[in-house]
C-alpha atoms as a PDB file:
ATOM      1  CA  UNK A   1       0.000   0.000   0.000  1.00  0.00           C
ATOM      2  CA  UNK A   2       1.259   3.376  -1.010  1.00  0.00           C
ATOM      3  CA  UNK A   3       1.165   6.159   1.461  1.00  0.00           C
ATOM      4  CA  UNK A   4      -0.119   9.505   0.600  1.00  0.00           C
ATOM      5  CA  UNK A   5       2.064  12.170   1.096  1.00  0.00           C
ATOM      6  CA  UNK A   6       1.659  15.408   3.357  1.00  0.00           C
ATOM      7  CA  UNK A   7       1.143  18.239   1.664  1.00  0.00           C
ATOM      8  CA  UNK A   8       3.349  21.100   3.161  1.00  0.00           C
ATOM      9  CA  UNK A   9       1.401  24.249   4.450  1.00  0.00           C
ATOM     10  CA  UNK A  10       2.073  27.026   2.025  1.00  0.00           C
ATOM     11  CA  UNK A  11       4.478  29.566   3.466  1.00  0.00           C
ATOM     12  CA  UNK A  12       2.763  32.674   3.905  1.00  0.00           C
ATOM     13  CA  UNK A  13       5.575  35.061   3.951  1.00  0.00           C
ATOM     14  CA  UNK A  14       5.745  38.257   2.414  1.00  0.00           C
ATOM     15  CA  UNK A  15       9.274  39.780   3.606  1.00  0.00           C
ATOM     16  CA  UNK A  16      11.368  38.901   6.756  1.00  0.00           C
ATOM     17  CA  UNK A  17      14.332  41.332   8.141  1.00  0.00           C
ATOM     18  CA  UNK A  18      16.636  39.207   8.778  1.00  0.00           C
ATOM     19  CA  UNK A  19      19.229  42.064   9.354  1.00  0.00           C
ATOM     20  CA  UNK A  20      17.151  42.859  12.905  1.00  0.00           C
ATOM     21  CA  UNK A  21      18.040  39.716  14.602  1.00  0.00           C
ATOM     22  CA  UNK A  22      21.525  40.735  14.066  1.00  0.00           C
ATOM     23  CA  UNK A  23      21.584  44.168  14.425  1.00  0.00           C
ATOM     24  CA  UNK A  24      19.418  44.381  17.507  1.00  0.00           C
ATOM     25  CA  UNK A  25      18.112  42.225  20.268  1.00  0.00           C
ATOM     26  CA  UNK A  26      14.229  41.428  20.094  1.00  0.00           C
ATOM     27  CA  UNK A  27      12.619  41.649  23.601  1.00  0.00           C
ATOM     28  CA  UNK A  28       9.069  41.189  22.623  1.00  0.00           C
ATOM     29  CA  UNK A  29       7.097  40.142  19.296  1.00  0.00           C
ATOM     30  CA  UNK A  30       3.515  42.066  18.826  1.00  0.00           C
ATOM     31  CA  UNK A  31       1.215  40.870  15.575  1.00  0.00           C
ATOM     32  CA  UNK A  32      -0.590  44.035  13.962  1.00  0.00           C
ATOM     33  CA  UNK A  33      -2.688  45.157  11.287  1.00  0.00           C
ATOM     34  CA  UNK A  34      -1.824  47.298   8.534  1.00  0.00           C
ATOM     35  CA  UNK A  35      -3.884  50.025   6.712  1.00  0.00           C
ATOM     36  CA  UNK A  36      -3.173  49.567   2.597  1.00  0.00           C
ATOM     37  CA  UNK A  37      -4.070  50.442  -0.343  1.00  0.00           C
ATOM     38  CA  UNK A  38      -5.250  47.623  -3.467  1.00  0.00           C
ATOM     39  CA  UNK A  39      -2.467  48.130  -5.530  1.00  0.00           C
ATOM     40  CA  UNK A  40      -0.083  47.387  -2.432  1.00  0.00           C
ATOM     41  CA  UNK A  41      -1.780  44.381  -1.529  1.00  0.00           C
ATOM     42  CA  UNK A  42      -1.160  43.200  -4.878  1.00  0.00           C
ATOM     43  CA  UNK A  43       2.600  44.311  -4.966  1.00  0.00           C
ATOM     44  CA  UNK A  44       3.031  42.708  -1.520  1.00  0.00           C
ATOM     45  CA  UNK A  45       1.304  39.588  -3.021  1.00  0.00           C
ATOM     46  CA  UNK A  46       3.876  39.765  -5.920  1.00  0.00           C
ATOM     47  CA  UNK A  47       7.126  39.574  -3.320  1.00  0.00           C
ATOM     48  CA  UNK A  48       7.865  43.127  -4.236  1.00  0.00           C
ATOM     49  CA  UNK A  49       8.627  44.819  -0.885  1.00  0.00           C
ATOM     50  CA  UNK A  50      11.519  45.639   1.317  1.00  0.00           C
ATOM     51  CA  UNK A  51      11.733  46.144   5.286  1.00  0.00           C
ATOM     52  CA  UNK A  52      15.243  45.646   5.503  1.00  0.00           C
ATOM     53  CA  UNK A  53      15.715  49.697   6.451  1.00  0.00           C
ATOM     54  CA  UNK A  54      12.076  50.173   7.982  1.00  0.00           C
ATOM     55  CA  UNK A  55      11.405  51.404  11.126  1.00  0.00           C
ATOM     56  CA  UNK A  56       7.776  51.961  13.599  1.00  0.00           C
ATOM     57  CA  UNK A  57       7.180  55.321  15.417  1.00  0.00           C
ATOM     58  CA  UNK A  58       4.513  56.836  17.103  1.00  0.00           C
ATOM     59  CA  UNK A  59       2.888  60.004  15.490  1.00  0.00           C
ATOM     60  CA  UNK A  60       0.062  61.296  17.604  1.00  0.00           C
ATOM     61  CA  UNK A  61      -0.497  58.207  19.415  1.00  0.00           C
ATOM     62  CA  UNK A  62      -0.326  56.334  15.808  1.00  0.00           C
ATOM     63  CA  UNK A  63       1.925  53.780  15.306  1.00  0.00           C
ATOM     64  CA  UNK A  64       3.470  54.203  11.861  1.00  0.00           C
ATOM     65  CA  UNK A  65       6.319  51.907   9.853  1.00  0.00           C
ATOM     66  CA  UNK A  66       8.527  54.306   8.089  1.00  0.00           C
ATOM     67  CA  UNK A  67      11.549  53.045   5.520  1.00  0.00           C
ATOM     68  CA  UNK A  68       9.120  49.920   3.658  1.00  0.00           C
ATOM     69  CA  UNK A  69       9.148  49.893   0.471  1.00  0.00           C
ATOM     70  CA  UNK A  70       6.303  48.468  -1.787  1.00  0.00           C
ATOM     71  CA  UNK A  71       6.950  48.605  -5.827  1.00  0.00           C
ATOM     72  CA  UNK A  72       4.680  50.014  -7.780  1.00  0.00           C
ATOM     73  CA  UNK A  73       2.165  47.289  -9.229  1.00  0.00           C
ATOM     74  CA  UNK A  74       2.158  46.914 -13.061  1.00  0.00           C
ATOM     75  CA  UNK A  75      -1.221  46.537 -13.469  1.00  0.00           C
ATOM     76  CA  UNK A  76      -2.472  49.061 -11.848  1.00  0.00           C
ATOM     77  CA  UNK A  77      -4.187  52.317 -13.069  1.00  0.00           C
ATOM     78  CA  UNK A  78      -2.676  55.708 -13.224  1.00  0.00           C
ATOM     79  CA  UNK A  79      -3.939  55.768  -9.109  1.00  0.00           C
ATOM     80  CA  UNK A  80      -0.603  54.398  -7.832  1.00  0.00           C
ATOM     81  CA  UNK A  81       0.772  54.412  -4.420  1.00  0.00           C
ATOM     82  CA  UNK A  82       3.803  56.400  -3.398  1.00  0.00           C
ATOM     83  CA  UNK A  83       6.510  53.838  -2.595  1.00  0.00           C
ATOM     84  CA  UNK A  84       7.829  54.654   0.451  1.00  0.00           C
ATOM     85  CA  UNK A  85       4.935  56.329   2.193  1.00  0.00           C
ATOM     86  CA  UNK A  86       4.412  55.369   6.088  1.00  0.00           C
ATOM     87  CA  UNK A  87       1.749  53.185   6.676  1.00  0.00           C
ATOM     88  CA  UNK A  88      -0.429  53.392  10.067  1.00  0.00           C
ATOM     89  CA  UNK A  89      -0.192  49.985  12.241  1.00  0.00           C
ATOM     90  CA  UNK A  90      -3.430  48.523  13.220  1.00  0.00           C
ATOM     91  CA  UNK A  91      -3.376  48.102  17.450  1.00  0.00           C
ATOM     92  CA  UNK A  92      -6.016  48.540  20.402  1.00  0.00           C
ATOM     93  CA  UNK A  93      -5.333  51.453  22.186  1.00  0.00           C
ATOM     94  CA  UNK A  94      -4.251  50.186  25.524  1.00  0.00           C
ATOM     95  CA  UNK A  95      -1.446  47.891  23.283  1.00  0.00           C
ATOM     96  CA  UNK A  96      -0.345  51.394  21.838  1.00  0.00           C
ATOM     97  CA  UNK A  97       0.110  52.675  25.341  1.00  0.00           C
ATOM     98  CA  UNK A  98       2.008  49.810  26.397  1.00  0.00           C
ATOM     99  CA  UNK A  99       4.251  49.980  23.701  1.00  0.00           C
ATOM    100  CA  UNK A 100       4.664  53.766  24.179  1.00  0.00           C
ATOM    101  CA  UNK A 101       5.598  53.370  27.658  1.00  0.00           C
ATOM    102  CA  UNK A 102       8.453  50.379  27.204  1.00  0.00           C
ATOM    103  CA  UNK A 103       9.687  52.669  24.316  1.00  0.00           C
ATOM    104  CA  UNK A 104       9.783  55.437  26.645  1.00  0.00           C
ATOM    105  CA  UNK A 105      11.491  54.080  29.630  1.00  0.00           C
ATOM    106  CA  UNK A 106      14.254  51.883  28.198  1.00  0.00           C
ATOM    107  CA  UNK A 107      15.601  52.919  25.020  1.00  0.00           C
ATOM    108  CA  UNK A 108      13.626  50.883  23.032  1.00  0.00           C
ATOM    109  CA  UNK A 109      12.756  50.454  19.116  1.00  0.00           C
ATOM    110  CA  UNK A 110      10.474  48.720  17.301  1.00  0.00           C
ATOM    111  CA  UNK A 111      11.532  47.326  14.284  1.00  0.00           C
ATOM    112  CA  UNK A 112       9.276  45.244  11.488  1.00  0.00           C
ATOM    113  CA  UNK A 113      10.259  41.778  11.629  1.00  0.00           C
ATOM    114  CA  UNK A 114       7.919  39.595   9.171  1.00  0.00           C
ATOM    115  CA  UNK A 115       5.179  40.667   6.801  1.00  0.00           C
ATOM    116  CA  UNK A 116       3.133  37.316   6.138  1.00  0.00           C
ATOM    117  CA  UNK A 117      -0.430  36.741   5.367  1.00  0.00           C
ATOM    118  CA  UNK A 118      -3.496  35.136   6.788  1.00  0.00           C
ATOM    119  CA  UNK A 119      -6.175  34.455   4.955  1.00  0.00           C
ATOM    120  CA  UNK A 120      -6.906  37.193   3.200  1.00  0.00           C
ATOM    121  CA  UNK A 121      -5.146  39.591   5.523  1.00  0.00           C
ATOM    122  CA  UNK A 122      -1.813  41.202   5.616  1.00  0.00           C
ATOM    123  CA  UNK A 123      -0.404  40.947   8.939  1.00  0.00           C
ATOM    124  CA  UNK A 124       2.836  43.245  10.735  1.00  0.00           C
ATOM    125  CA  UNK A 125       5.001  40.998  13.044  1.00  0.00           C
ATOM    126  CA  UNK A 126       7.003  44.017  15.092  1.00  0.00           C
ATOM    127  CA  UNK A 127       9.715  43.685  17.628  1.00  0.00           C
ATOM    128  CA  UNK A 128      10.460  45.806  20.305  1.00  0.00           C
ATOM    129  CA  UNK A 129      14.189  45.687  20.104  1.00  0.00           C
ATOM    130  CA  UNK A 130      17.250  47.164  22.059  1.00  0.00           C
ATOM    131  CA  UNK A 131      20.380  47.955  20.224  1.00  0.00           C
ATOM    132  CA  UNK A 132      23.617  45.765  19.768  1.00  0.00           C
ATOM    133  CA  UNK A 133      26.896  47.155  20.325  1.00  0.00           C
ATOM    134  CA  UNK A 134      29.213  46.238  17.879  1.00  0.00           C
ATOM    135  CA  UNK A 135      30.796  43.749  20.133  1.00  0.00           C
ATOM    136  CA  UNK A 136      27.717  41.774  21.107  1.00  0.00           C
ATOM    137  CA  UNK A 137      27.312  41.653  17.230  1.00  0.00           C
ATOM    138  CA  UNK A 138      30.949  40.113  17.201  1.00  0.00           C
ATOM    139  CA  UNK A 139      30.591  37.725  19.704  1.00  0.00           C
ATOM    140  CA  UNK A 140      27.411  36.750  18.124  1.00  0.00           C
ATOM    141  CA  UNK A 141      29.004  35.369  15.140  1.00  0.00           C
ATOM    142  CA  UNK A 142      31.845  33.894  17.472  1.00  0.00           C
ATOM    143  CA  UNK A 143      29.549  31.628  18.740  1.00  0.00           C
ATOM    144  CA  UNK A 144      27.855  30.748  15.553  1.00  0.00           C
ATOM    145  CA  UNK A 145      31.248  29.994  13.753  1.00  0.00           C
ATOM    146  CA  UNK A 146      31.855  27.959  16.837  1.00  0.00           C
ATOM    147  CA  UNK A 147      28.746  25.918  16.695  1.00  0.00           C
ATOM    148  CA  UNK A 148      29.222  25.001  13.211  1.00  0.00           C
ATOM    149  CA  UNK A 149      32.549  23.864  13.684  1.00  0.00           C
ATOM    150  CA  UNK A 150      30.783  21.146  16.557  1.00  0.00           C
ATOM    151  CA  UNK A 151      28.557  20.325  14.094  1.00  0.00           C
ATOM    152  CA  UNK A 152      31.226  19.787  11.267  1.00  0.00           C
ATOM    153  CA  UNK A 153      33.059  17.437  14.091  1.00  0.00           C
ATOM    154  CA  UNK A 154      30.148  15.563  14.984  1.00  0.00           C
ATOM    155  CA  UNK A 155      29.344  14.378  11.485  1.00  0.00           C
ATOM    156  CA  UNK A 156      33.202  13.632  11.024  1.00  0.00           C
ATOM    157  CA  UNK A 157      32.955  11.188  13.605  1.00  0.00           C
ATOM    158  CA  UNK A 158      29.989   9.585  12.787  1.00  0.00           C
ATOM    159  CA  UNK A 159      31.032   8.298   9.738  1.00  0.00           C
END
């Protein structure tokens, strides 16, 4: 009898920032909601946007990502969107407080980590990160070098 196989889930990401888990040290995750246009939905859709330099801030008690970029779509009318244009980040009021406050205290940035969809919605993962000095970033890859080299020896002496 023949098996069936699994099907794999599709992946539903948009755009990670990979360059945030490096340059800065994520203390908290929050999932929000962002306010788009049709022809941006459709770009996003494509794999045609960047949040490698994006960054959130609050502008009268708004939360706002500033730095994504979202091409132009092709098929869209002569309406498009501006590119770079900050978006407003969908949160309940008392999470925007809560935010406001951690960002106020400690010094604190939040930083756009995944863009990823579900169902038919177009979902923010942001981080609320602290800074690395440039020798936490060094010892960071220190240890990663060093924990590939274990690996590399532990398959050597397996076979």
């Amino acid at each position: 009898m023949a098996t069936k196989k699994k099907k794999k889930a599709p992946d539903n990401t948009l755009a990670r920032n990979k360059k945030a888990y490096f340059n800065y040290e994520i203390l908290d995750k929050i999932e929000c909601g962002i306010v788009l246009y049709g022809s941006e939905v459709k770009s996003m859709k494509a794999g045609k946007v960047s949040i490698k330099e994006a960054y959130c801030r609050f502008i009268n008690n708004e939360l706002y990502v500033t730095g994504m970029f979202v091409a132009e779509y092709m098929g869209s009318s002569r309406f498009t969107h501006d590119i770079t244009r900050e978006r407003k980040l969908l949160l309940h009021k008392r999470e925007l407080r809560k935010l406001k406050q951690k960002c106020d205290i400690g010094k604190l940035t939040m930083v756009p980590l995944e863009i990823y969809k579900i169902k038919h919605l177009i979902k923010v993962k942001i981080g609320l990160a602290k800074g690395k000095r440039e020798y936490e970033k060094r010892d960071a890859i220190k240890d990663r070098e060093a924990k590939i080299d274990i690996s590399r020896m532990m398959k050597k002496s397996n076979y």
